[in-house]
N, C-alpha and C. Protein backbone atom coordinates (compact mmCIF):
# COMPACT_ATOMS: atom_id res chain seq x y z
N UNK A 1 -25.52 -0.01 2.08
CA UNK A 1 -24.66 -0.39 3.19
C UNK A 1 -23.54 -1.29 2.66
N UNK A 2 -22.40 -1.38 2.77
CA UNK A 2 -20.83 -1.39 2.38
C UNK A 2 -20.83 -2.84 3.08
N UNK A 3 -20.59 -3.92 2.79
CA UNK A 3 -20.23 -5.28 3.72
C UNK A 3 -19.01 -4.96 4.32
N UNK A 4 -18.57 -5.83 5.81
CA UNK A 4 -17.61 -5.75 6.27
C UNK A 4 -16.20 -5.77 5.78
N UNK A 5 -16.20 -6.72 4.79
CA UNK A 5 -14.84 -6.52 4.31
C UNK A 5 -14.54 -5.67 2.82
N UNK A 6 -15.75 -5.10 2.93
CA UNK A 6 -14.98 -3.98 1.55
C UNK A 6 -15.07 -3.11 2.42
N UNK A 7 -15.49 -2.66 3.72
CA UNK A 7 -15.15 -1.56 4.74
C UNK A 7 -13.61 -1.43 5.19
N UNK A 8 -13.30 -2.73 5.17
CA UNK A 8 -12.37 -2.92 5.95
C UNK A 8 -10.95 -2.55 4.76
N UNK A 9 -11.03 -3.27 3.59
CA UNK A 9 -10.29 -3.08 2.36
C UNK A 9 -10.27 -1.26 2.21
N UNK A 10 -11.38 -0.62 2.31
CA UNK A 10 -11.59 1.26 2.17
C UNK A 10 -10.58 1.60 3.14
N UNK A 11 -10.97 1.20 4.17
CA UNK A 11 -10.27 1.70 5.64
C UNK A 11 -8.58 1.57 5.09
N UNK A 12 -8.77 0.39 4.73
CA UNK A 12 -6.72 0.12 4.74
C UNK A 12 -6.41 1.47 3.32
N UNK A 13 -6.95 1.04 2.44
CA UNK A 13 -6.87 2.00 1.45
C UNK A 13 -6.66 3.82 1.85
N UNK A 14 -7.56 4.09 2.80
CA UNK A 14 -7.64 5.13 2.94
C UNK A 14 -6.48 5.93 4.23
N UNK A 15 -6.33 5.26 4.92
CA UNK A 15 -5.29 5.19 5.98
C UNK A 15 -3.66 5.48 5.08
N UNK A 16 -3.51 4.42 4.07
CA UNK A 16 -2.65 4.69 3.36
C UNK A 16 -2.39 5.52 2.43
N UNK A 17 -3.65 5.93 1.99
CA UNK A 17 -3.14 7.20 1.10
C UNK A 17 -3.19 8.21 1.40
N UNK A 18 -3.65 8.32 2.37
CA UNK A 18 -3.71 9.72 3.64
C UNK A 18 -2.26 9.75 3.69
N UNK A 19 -1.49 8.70 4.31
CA UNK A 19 -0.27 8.45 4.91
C UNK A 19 0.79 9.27 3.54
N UNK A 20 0.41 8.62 2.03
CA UNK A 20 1.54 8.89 1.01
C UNK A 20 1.03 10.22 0.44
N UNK A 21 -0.17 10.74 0.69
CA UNK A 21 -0.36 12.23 0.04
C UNK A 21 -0.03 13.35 1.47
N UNK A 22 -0.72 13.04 2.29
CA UNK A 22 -1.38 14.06 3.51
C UNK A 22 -1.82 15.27 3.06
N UNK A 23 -1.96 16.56 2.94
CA UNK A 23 -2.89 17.67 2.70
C UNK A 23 -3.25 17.54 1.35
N UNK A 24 -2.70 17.23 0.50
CA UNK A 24 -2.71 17.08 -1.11
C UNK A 24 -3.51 15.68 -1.22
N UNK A 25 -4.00 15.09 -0.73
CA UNK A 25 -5.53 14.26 -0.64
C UNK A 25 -6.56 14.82 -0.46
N UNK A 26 -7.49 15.19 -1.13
CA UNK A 26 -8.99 15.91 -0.98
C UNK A 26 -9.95 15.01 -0.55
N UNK A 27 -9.97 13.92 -1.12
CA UNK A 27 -11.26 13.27 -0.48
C UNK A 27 -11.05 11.49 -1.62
N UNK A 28 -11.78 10.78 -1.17
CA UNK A 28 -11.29 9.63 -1.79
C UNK A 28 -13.14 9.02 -2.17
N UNK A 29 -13.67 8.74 -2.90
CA UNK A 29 -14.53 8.42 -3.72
C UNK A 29 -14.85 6.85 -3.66
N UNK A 30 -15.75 6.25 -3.75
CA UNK A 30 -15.94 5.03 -3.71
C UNK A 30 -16.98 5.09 -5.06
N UNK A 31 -16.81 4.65 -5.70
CA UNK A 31 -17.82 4.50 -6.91
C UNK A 31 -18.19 3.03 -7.66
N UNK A 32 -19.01 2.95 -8.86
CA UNK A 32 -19.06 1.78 -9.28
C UNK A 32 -20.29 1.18 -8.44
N UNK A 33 -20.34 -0.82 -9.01
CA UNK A 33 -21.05 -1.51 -8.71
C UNK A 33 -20.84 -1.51 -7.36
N UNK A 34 -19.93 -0.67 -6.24
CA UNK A 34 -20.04 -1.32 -5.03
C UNK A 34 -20.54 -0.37 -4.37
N UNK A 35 -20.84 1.25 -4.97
CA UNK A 35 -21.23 2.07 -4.33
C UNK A 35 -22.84 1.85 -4.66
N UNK A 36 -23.01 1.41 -5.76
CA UNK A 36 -24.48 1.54 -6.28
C UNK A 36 -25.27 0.39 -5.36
N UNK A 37 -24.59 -0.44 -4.48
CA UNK A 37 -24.95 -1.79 -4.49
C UNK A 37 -25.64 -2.68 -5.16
N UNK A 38 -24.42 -2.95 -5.76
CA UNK A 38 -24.94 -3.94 -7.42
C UNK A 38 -23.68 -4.95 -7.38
N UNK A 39 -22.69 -4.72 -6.89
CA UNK A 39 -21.63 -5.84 -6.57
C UNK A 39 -21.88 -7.16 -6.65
N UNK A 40 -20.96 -7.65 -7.60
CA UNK A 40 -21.31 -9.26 -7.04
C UNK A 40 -20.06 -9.63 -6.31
N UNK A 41 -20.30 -10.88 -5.84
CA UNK A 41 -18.68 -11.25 -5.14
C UNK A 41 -17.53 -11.30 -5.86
N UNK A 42 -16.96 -11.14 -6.77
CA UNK A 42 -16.14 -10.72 -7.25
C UNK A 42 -15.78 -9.62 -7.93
N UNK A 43 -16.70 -8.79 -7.95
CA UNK A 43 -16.70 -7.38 -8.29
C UNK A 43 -15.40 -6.91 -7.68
N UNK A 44 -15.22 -5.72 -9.01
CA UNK A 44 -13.83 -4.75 -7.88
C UNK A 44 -14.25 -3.95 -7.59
N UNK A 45 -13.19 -3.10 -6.65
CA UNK A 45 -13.48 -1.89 -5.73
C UNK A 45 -13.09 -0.59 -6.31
N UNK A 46 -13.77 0.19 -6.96
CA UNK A 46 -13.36 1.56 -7.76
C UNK A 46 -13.29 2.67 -6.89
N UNK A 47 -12.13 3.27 -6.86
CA UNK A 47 -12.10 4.68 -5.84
C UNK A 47 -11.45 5.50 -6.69
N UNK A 48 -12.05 6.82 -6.96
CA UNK A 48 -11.39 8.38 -7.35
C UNK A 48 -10.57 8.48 -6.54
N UNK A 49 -9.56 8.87 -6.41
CA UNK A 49 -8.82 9.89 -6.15
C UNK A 49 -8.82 11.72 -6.05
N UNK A 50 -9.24 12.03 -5.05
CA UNK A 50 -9.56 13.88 -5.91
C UNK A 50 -8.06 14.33 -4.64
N UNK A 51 -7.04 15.02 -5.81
CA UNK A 51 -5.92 15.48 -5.41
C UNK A 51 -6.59 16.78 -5.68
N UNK A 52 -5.96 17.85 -4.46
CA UNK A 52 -6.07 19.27 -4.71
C UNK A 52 -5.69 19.93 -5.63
N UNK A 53 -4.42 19.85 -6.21
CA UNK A 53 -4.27 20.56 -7.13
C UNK A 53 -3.34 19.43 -8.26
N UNK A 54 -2.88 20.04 -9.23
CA UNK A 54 -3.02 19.60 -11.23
C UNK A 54 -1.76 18.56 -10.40
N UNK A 55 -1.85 17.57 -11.15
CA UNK A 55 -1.14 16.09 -11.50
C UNK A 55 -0.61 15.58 -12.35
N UNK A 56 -0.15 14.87 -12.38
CA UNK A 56 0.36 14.32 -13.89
C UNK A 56 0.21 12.59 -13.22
N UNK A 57 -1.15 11.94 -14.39
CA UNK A 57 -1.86 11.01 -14.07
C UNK A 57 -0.86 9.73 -13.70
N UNK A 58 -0.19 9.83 -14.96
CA UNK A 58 0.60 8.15 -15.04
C UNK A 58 2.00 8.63 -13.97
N UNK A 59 2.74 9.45 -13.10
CA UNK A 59 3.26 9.33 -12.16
C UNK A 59 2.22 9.13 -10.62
N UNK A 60 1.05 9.66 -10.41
CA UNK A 60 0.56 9.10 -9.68
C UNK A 60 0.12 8.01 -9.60
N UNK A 61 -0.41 7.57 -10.52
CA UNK A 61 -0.59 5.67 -10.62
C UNK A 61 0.70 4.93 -10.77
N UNK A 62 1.90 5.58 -10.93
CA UNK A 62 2.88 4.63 -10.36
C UNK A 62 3.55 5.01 -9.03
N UNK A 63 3.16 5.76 -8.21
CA UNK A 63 3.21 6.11 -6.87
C UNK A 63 2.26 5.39 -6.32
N UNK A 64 1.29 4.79 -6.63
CA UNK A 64 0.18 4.35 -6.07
C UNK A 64 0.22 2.56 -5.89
N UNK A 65 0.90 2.04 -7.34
CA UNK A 65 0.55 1.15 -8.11
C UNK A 65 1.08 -0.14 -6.86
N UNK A 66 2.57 -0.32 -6.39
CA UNK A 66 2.89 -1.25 -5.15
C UNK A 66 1.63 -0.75 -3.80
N UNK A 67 1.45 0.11 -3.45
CA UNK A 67 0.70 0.04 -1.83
C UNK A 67 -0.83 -0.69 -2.65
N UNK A 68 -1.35 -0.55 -3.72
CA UNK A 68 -2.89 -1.20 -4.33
C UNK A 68 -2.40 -2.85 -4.61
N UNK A 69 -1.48 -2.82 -4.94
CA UNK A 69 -1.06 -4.33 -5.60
C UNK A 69 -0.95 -5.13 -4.15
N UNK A 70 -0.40 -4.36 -3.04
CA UNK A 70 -0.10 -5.44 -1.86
C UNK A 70 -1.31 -5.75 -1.38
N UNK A 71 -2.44 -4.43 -1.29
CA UNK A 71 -3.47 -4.30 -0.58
C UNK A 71 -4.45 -5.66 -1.32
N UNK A 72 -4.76 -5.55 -2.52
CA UNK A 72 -5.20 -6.61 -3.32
C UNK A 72 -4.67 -8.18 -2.99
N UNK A 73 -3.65 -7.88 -3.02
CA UNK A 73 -3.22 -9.65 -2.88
C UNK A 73 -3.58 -9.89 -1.20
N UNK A 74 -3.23 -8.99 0.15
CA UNK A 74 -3.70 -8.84 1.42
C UNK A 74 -5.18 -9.57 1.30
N UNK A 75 -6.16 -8.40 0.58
CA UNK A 75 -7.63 -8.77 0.89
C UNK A 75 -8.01 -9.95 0.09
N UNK A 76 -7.45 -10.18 -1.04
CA UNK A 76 -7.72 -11.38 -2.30
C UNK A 76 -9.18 -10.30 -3.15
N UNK A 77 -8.41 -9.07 -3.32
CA UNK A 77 -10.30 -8.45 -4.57
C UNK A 77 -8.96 -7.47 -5.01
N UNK A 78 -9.79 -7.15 -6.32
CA UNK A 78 -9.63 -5.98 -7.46
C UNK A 78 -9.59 -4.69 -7.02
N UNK A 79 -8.66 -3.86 -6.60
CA UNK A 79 -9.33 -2.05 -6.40
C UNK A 79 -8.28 -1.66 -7.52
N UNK A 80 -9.07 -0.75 -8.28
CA UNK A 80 -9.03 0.14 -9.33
C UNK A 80 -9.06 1.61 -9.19
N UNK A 81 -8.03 2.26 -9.34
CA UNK A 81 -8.11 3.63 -8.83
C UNK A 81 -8.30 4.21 -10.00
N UNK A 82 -8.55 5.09 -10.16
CA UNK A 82 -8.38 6.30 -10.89
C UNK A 82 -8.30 7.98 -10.07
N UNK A 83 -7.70 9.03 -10.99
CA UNK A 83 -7.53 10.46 -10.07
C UNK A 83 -8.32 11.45 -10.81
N UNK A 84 -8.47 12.74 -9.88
CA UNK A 84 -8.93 13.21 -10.53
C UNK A 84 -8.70 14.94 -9.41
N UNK A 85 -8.85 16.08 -9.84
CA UNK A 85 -9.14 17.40 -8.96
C UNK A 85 -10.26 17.41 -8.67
N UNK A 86 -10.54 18.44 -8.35
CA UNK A 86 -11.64 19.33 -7.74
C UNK A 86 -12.45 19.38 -8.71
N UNK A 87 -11.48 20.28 -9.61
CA UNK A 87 -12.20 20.97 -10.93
C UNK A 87 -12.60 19.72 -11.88
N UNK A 88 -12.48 18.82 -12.12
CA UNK A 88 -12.42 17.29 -12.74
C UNK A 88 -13.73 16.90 -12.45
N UNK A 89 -13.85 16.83 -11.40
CA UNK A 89 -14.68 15.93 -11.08
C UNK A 89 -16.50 17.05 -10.74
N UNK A 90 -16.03 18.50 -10.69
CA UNK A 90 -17.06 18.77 -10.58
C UNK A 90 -17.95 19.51 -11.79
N UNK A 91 -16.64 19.46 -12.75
CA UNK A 91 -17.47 20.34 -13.53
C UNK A 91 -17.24 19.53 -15.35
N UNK A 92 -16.22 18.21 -15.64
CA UNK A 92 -16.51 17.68 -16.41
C UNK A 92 -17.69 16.92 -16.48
N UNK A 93 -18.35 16.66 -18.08
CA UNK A 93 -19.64 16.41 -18.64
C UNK A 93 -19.44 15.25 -19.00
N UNK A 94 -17.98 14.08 -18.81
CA UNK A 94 -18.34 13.30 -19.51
C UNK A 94 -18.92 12.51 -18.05
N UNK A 95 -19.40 10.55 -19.25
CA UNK A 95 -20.18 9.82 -18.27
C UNK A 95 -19.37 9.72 -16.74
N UNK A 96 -18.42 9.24 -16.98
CA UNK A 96 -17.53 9.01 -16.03
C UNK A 96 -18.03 9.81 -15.15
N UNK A 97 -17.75 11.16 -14.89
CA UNK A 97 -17.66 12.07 -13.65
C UNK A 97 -18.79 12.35 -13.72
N UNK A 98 -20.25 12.38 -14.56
CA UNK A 98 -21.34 12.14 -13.90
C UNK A 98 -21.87 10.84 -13.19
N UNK A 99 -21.52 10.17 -13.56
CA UNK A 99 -21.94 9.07 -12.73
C UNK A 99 -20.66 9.15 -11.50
N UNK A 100 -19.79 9.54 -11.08
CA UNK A 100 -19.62 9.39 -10.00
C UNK A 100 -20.28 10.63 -9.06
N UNK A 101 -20.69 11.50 -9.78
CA UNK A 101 -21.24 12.99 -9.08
C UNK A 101 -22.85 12.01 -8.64
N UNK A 102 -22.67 11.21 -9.50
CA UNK A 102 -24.45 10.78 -8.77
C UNK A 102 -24.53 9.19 -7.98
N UNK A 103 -23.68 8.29 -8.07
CA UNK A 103 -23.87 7.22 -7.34
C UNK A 103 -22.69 7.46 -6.63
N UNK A 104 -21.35 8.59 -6.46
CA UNK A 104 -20.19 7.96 -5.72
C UNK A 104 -20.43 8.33 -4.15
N UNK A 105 -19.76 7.36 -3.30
CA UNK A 105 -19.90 7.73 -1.71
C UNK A 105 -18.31 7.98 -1.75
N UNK A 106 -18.49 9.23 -0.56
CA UNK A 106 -16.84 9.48 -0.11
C UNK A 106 -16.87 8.62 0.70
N UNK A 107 -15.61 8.36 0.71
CA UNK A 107 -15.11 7.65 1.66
C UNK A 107 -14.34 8.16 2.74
């Protein structure tokens, strides 16, 4: 179970990137110590990104990089994005995308 204010930090997160992708957002990932519930209070907030189709990484993290930076200084915590497809996330072997195939919650 998610505490109130990293619900609330997802919510803003997710509202907004709905807003800057719309159909080309697949689903948004919550992973890490906060999905596993293992968080401590200063832990950050890790979310995938799964865009529908192929990307080019370092222009989306600087499309991304001001709406995460305001949101952070807003809530006072760490969120850390990373992206990823369909195909990325379901069928790479490394740790990364297994461990989010096994502890991540959508969000």
């Amino acid at each position: 179970m998610l505490n109130q204010p990293i619900s609330t930090v997802l919510t803003q997160v997710q509202q907004n990137l709905k807003q800057l992708y719309g159909e080309q957002l697949e689903k948004l990932i919550l992973y890490g110590s906060q999905a596993r519930g293992t968080a401590q209070p200063d832990s950050d907030i890790d979310i995938l990104i799964v865009l529908k189709d192929v990307f080019n990484y370092s222009q989306e993290s600087e499309k991304i990089s001001q709406l995460i930076a305001d949101l952070c200084l807003e809530y006072n915590v760490l969120i850390s994005c990373a992206f990823a497809n369909s195909e990325q996330l379901e069928h790479h072997d490394s740790g990364f995308f297994r461990n989010i195939r096994k502890d991540g919650l959508v969000i």
